[in-house]
PDB file of N, CA and C in Angstrom:
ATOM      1  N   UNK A   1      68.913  67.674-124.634  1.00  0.00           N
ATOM      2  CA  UNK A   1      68.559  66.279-124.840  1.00  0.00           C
ATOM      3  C   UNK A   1      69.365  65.757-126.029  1.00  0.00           C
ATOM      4  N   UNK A   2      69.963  64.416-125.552  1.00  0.00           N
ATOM      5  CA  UNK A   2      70.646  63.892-126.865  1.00  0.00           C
ATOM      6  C   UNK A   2      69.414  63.555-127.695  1.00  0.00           C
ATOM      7  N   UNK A   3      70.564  63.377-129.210  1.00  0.00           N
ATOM      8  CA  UNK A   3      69.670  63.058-130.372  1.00  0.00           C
ATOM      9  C   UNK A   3      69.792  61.786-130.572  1.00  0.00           C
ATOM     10  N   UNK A   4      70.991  61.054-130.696  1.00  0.00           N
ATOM     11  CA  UNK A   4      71.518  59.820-131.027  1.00  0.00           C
ATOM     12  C   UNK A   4      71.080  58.756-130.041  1.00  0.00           C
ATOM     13  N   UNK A   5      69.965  58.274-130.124  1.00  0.00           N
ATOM     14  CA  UNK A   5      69.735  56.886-129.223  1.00  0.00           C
ATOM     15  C   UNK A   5      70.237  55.355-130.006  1.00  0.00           C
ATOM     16  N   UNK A   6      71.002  54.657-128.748  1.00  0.00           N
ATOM     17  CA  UNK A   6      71.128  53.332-129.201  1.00  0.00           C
ATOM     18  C   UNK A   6      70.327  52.346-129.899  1.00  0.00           C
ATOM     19  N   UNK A   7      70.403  51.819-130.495  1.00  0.00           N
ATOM     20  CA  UNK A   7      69.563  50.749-131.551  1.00  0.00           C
ATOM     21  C   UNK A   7      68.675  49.534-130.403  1.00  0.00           C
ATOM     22  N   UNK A   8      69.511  49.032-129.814  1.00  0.00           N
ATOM     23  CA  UNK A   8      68.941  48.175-128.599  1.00  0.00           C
ATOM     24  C   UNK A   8      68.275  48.600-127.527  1.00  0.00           C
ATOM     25  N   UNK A   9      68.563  50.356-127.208  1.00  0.00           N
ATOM     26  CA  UNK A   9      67.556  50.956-126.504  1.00  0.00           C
ATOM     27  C   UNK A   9      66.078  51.375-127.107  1.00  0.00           C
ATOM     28  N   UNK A  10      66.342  51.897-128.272  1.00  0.00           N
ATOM     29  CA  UNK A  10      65.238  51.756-129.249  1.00  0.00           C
ATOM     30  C   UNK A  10      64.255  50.467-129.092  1.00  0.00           C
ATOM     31  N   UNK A  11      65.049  49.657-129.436  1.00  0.00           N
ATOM     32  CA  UNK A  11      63.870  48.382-129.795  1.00  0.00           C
ATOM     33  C   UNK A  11      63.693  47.865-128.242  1.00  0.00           C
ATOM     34  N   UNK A  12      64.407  47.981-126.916  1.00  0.00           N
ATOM     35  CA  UNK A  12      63.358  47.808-125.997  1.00  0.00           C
ATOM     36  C   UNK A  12      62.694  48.430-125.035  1.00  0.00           C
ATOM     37  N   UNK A  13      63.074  49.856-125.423  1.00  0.00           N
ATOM     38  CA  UNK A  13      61.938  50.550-124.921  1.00  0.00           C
ATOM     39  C   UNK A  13      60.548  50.182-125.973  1.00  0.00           C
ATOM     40  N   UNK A  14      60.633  50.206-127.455  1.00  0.00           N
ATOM     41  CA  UNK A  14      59.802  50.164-127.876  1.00  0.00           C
ATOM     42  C   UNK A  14      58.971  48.667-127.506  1.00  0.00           C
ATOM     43  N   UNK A  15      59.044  47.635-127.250  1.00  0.00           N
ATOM     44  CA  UNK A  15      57.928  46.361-126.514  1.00  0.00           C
ATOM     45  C   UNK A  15      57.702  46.811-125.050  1.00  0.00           C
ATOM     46  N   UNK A  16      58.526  47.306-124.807  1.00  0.00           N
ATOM     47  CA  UNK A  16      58.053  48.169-123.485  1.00  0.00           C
ATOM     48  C   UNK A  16      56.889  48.782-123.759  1.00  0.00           C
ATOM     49  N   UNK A  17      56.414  49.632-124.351  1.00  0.00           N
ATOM     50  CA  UNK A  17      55.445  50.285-124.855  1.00  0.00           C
ATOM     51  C   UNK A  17      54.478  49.733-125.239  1.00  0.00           C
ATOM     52  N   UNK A  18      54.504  48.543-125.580  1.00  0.00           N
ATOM     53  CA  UNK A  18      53.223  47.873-125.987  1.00  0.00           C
ATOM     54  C   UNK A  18      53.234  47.811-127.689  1.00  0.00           C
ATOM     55  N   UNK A  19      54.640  47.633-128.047  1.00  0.00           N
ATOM     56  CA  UNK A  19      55.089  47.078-129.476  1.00  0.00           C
ATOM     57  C   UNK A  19      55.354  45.775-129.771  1.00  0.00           C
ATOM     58  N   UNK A  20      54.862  45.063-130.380  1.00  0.00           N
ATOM     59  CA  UNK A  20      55.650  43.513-130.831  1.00  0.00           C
ATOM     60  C   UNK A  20      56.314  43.390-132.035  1.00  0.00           C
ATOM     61  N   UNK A  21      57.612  42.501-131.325  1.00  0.00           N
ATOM     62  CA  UNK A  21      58.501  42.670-132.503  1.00  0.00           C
ATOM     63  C   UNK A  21      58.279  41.200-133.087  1.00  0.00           C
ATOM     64  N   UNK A  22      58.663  41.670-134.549  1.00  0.00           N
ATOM     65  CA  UNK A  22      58.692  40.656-135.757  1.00  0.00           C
ATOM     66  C   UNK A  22      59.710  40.266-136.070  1.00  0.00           C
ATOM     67  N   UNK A  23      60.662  39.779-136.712  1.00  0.00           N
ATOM     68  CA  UNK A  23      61.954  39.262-137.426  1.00  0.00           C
ATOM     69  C   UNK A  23      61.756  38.872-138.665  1.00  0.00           C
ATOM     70  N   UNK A  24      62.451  39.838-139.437  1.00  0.00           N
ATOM     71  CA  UNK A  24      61.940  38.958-141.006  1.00  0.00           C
ATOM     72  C   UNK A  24      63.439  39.188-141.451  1.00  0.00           C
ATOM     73  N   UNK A  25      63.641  39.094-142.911  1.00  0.00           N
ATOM     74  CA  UNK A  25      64.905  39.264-143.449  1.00  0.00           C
ATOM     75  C   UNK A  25      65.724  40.256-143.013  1.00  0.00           C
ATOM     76  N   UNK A  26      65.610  41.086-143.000  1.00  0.00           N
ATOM     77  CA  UNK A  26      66.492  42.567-142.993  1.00  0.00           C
ATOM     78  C   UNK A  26      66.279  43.050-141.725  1.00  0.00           C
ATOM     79  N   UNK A  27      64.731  42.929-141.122  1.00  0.00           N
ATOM     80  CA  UNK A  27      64.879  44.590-140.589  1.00  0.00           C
ATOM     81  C   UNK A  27      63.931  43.429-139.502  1.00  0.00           C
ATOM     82  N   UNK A  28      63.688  44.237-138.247  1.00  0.00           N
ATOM     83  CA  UNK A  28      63.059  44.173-137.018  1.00  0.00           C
ATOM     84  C   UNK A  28      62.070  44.763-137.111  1.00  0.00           C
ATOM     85  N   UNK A  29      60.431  43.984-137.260  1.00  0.00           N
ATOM     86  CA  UNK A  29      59.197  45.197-137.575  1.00  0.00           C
ATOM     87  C   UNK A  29      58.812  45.285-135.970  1.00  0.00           C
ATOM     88  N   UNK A  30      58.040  46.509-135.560  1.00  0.00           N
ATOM     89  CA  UNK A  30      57.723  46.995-134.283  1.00  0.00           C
ATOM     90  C   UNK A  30      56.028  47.240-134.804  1.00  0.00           C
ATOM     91  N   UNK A  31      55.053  46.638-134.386  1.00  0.00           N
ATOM     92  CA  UNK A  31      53.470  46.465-134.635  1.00  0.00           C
ATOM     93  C   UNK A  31      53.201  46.876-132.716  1.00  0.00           C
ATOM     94  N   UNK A  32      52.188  47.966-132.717  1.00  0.00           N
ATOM     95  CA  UNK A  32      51.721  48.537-131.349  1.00  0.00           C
ATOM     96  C   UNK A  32      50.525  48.213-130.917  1.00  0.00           C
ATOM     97  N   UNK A  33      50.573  47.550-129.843  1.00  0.00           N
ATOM     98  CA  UNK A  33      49.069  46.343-129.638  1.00  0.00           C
ATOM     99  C   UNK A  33      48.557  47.163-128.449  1.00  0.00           C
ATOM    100  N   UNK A  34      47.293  47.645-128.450  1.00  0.00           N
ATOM    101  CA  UNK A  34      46.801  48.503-127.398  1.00  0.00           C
ATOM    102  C   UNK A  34      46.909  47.832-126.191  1.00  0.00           C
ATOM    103  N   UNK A  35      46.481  48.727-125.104  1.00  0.00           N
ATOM    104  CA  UNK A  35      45.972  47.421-123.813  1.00  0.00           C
ATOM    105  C   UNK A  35      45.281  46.558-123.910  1.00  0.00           C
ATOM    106  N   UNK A  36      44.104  46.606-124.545  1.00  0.00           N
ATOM    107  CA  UNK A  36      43.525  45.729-124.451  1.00  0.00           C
ATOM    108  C   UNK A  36      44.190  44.280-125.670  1.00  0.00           C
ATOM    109  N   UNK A  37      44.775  44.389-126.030  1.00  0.00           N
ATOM    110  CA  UNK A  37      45.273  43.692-126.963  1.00  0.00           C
ATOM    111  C   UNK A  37      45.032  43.409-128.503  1.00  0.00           C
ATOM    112  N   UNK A  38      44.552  45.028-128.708  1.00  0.00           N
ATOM    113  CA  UNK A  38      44.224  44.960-130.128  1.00  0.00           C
ATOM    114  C   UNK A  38      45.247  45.458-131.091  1.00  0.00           C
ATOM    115  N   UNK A  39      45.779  45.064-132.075  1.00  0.00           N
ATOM    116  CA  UNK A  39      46.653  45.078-132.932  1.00  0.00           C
ATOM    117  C   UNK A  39      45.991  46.309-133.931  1.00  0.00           C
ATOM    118  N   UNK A  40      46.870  47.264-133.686  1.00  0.00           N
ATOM    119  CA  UNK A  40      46.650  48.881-134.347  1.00  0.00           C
ATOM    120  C   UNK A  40      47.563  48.792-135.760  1.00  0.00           C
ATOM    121  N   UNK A  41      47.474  49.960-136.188  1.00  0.00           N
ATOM    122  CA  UNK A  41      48.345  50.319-137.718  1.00  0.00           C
ATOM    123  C   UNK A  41      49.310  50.851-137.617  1.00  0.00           C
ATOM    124  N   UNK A  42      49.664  50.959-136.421  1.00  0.00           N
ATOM    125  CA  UNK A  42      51.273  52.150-135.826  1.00  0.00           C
ATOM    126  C   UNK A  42      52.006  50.964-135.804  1.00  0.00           C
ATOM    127  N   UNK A  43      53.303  51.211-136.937  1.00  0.00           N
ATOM    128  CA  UNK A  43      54.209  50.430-136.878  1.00  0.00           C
ATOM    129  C   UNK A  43      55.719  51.068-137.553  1.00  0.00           C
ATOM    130  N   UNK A  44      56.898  50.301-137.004  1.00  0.00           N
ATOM    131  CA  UNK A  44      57.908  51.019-137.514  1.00  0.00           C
ATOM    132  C   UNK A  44      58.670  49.839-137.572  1.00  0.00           C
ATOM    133  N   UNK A  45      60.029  50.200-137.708  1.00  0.00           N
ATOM    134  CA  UNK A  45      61.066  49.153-138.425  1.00  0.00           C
ATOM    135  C   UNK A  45      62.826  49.481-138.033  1.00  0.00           C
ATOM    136  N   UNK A  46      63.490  48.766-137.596  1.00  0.00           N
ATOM    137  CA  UNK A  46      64.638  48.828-137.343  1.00  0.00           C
ATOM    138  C   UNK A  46      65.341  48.163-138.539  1.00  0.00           C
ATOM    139  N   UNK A  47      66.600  47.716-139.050  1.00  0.00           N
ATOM    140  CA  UNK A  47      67.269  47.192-139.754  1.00  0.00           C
ATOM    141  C   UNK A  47      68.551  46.451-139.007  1.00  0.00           C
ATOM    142  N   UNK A  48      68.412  45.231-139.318  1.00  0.00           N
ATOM    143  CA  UNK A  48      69.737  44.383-138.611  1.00  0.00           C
ATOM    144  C   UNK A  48      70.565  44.075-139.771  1.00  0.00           C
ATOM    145  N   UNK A  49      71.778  44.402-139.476  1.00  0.00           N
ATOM    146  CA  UNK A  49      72.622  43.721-140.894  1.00  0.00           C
ATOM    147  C   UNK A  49      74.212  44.617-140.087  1.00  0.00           C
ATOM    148  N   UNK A  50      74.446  45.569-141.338  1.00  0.00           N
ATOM    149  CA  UNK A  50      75.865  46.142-141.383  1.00  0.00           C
ATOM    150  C   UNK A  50      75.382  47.749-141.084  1.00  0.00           C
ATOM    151  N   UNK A  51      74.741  48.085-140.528  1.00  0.00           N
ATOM    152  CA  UNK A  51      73.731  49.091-139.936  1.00  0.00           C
ATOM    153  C   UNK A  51      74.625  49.598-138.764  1.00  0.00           C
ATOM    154  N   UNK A  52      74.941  50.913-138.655  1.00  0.00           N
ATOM    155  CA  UNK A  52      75.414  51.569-137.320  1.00  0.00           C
ATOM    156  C   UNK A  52      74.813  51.145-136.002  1.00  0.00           C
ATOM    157  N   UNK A  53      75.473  50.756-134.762  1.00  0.00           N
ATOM    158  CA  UNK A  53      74.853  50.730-133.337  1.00  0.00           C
ATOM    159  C   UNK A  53      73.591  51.843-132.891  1.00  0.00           C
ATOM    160  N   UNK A  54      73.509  52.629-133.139  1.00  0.00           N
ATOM    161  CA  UNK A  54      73.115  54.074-132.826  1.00  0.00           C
ATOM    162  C   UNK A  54      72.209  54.778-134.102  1.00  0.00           C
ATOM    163  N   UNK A  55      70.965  54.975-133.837  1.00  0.00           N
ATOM    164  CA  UNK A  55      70.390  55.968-134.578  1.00  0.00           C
ATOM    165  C   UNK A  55      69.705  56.819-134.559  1.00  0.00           C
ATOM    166  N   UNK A  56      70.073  57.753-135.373  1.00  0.00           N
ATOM    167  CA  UNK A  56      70.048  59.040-135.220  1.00  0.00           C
ATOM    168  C   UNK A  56      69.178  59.912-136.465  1.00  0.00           C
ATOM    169  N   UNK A  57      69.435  61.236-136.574  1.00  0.00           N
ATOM    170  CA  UNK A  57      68.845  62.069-137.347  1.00  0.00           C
ATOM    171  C   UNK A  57      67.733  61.732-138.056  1.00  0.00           C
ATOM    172  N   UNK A  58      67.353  61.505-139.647  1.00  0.00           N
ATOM    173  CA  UNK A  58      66.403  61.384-140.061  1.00  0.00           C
ATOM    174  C   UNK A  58      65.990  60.134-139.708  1.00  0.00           C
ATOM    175  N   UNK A  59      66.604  58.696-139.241  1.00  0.00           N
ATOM    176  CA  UNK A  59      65.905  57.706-139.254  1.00  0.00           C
ATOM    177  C   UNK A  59      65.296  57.737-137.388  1.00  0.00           C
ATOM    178  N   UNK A  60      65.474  58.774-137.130  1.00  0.00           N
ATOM    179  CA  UNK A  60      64.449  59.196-135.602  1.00  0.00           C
ATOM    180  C   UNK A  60      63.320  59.944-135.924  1.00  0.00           C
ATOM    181  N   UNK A  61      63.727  60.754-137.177  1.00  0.00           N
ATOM    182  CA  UNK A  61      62.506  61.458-137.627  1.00  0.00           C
ATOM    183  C   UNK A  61      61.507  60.403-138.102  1.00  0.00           C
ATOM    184  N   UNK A  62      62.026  59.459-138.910  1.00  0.00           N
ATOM    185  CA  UNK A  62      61.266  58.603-139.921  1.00  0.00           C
ATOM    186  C   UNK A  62      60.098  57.921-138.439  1.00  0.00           C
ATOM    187  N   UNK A  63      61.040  57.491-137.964  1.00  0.00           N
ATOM    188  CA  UNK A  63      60.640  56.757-136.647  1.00  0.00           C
ATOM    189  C   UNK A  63      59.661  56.924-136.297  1.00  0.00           C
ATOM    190  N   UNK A  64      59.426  58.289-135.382  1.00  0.00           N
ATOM    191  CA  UNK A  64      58.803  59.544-134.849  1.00  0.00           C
ATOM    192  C   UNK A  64      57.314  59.291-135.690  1.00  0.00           C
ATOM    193  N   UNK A  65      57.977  59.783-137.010  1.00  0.00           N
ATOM    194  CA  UNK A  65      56.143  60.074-137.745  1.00  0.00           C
ATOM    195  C   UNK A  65      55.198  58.546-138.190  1.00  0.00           C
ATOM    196  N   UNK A  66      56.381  57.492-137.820  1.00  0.00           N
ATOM    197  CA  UNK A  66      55.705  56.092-138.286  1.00  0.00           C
ATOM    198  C   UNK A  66      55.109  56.173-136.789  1.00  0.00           C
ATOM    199  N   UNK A  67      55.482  56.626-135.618  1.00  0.00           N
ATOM    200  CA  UNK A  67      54.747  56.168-134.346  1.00  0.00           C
ATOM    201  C   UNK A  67      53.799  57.202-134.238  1.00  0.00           C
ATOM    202  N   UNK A  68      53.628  58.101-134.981  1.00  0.00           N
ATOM    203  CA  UNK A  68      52.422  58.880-134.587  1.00  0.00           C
ATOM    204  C   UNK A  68      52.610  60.077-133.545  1.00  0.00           C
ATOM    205  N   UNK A  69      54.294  60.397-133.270  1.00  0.00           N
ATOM    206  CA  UNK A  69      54.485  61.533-132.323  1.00  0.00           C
ATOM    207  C   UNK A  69      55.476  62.281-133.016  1.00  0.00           C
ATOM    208  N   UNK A  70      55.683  63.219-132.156  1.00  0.00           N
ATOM    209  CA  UNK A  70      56.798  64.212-133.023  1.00  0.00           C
ATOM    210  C   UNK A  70      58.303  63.904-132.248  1.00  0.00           C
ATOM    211  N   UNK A  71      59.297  64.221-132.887  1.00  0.00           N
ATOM    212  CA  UNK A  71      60.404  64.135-132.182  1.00  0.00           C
ATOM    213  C   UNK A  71      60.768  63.867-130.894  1.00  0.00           C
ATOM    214  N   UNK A  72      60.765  64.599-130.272  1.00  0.00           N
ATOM    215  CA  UNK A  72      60.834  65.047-128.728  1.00  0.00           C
ATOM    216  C   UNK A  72      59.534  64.145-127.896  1.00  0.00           C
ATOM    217  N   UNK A  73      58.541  63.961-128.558  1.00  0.00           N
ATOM    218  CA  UNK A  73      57.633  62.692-127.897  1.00  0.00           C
ATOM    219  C   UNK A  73      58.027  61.153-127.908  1.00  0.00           C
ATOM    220  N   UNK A  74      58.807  61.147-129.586  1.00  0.00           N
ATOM    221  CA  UNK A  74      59.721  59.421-129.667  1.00  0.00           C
ATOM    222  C   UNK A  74      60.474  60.080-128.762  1.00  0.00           C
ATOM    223  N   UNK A  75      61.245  60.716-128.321  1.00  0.00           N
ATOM    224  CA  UNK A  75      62.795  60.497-127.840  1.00  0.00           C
ATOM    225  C   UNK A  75      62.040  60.295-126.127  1.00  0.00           C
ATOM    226  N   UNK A  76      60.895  60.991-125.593  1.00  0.00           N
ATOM    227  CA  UNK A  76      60.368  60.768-124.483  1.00  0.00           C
ATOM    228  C   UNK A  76      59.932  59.192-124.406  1.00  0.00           C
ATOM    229  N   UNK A  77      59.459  58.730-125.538  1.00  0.00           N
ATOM    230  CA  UNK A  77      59.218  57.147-125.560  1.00  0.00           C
ATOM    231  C   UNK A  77      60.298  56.281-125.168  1.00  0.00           C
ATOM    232  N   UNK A  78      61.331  56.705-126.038  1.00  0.00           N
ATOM    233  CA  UNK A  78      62.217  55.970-125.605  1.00  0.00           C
ATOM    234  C   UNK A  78      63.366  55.924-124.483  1.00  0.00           C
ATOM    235  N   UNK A  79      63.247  57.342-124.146  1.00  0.00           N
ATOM    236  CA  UNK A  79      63.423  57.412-122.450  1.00  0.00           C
ATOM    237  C   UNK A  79      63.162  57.103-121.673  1.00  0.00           C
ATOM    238  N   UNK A  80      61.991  57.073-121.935  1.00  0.00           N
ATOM    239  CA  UNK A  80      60.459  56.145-120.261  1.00  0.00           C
ATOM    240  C   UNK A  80      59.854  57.351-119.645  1.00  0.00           C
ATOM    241  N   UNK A  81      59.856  58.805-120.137  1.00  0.00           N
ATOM    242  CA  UNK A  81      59.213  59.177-119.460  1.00  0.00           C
ATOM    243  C   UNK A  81      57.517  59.272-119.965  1.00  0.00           C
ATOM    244  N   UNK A  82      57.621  59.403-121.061  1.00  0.00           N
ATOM    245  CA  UNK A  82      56.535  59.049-121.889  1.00  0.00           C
ATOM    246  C   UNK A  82      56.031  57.579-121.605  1.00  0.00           C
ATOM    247  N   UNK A  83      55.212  57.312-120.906  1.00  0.00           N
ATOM    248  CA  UNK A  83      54.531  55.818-120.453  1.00  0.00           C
ATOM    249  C   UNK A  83      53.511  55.103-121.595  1.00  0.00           C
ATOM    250  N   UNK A  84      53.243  54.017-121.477  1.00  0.00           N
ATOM    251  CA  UNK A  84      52.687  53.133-122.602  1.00  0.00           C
ATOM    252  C   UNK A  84      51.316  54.065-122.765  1.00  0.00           C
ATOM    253  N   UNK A  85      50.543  54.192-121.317  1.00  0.00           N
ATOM    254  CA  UNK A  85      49.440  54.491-121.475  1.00  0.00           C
ATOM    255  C   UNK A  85      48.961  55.574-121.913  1.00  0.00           C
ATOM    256  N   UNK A  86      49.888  56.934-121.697  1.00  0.00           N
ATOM    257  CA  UNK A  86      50.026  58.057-121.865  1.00  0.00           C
ATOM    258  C   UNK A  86      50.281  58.158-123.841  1.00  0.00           C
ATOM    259  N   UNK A  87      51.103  57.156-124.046  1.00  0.00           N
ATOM    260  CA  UNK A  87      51.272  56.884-125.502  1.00  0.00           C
ATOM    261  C   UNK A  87      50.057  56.694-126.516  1.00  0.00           C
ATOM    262  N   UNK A  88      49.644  55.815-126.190  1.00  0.00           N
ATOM    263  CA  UNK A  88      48.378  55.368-126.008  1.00  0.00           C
ATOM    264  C   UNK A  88      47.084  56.494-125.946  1.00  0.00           C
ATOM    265  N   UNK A  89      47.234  57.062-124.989  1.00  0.00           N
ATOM    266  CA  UNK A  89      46.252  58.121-124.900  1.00  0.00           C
ATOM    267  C   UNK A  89      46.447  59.703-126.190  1.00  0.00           C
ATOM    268  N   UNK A  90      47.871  59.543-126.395  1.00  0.00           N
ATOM    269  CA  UNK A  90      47.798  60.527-127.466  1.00  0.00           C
ATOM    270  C   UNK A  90      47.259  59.822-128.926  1.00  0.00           C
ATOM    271  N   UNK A  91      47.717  58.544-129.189  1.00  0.00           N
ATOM    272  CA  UNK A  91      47.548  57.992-130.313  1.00  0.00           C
ATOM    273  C   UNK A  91      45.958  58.227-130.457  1.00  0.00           C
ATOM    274  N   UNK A  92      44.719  57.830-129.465  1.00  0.00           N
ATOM    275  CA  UNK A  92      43.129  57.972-129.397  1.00  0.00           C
ATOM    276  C   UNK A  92      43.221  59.617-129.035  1.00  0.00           C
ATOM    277  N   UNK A  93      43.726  60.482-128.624  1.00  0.00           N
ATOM    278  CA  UNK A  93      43.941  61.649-129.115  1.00  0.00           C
ATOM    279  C   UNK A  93      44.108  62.243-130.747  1.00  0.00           C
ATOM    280  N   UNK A  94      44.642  61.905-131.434  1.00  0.00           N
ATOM    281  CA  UNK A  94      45.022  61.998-132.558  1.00  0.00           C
ATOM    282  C   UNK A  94      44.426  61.160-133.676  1.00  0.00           C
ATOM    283  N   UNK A  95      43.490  60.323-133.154  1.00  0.00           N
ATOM    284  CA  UNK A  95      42.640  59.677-134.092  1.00  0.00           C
ATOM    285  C   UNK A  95      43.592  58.705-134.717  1.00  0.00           C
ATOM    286  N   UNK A  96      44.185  58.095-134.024  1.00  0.00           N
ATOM    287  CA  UNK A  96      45.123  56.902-134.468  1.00  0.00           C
ATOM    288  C   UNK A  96      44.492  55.531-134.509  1.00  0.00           C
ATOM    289  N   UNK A  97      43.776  55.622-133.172  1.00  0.00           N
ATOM    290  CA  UNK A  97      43.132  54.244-132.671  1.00  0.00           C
ATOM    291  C   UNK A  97      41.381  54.474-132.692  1.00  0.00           C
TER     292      UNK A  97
END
């Protein structure tokens, strides 16, 4: 499995998932709104500016532990095989929600 996912695949798999994105100065915030439409504490952050296309290594890790999964579960997120609900179901697994 690659490590290096695209920046634009990132951020739309992640509203795929049941993330809403923000726009503020710098960076792209990602806030994770359950099904039912309740606004949770799982949130993460992209950066728009002079920022590489592609990211990788620790800022997948960073990623990863702001969403509440481990590596290989973000990189399943952002693949699609990992589904919103299934996401979802680990987060109330894990005492997230």
């Amino acid at each position: 499995m690659r490590k290096n996912r695209p920046k634009a695949d990132i951020e739309t798999a992640l509203t795929a998932k049941g993330f809403q994105q923000t726009r503020q100065t710098n960076h792209n915030y990602f806030i994770f709104h359950t099904q039912d439409g309740k606004k949770s504490r799982i949130k993460t952050k992209t950066s728009f500016g002079h920022k590489p296309k592609e990211i990788s290594g620790d800022l997948l890790n960073t990623m990863a532990r702001q969403c509440k999964l481990t590596n290989n579960q973000f990189l399943q997120l952002v693949d699609c095989p990992l589904s919103r609900q299934s996401y979802e179901g680990l987060l109330q697994e894990g005492g997230h929600l």
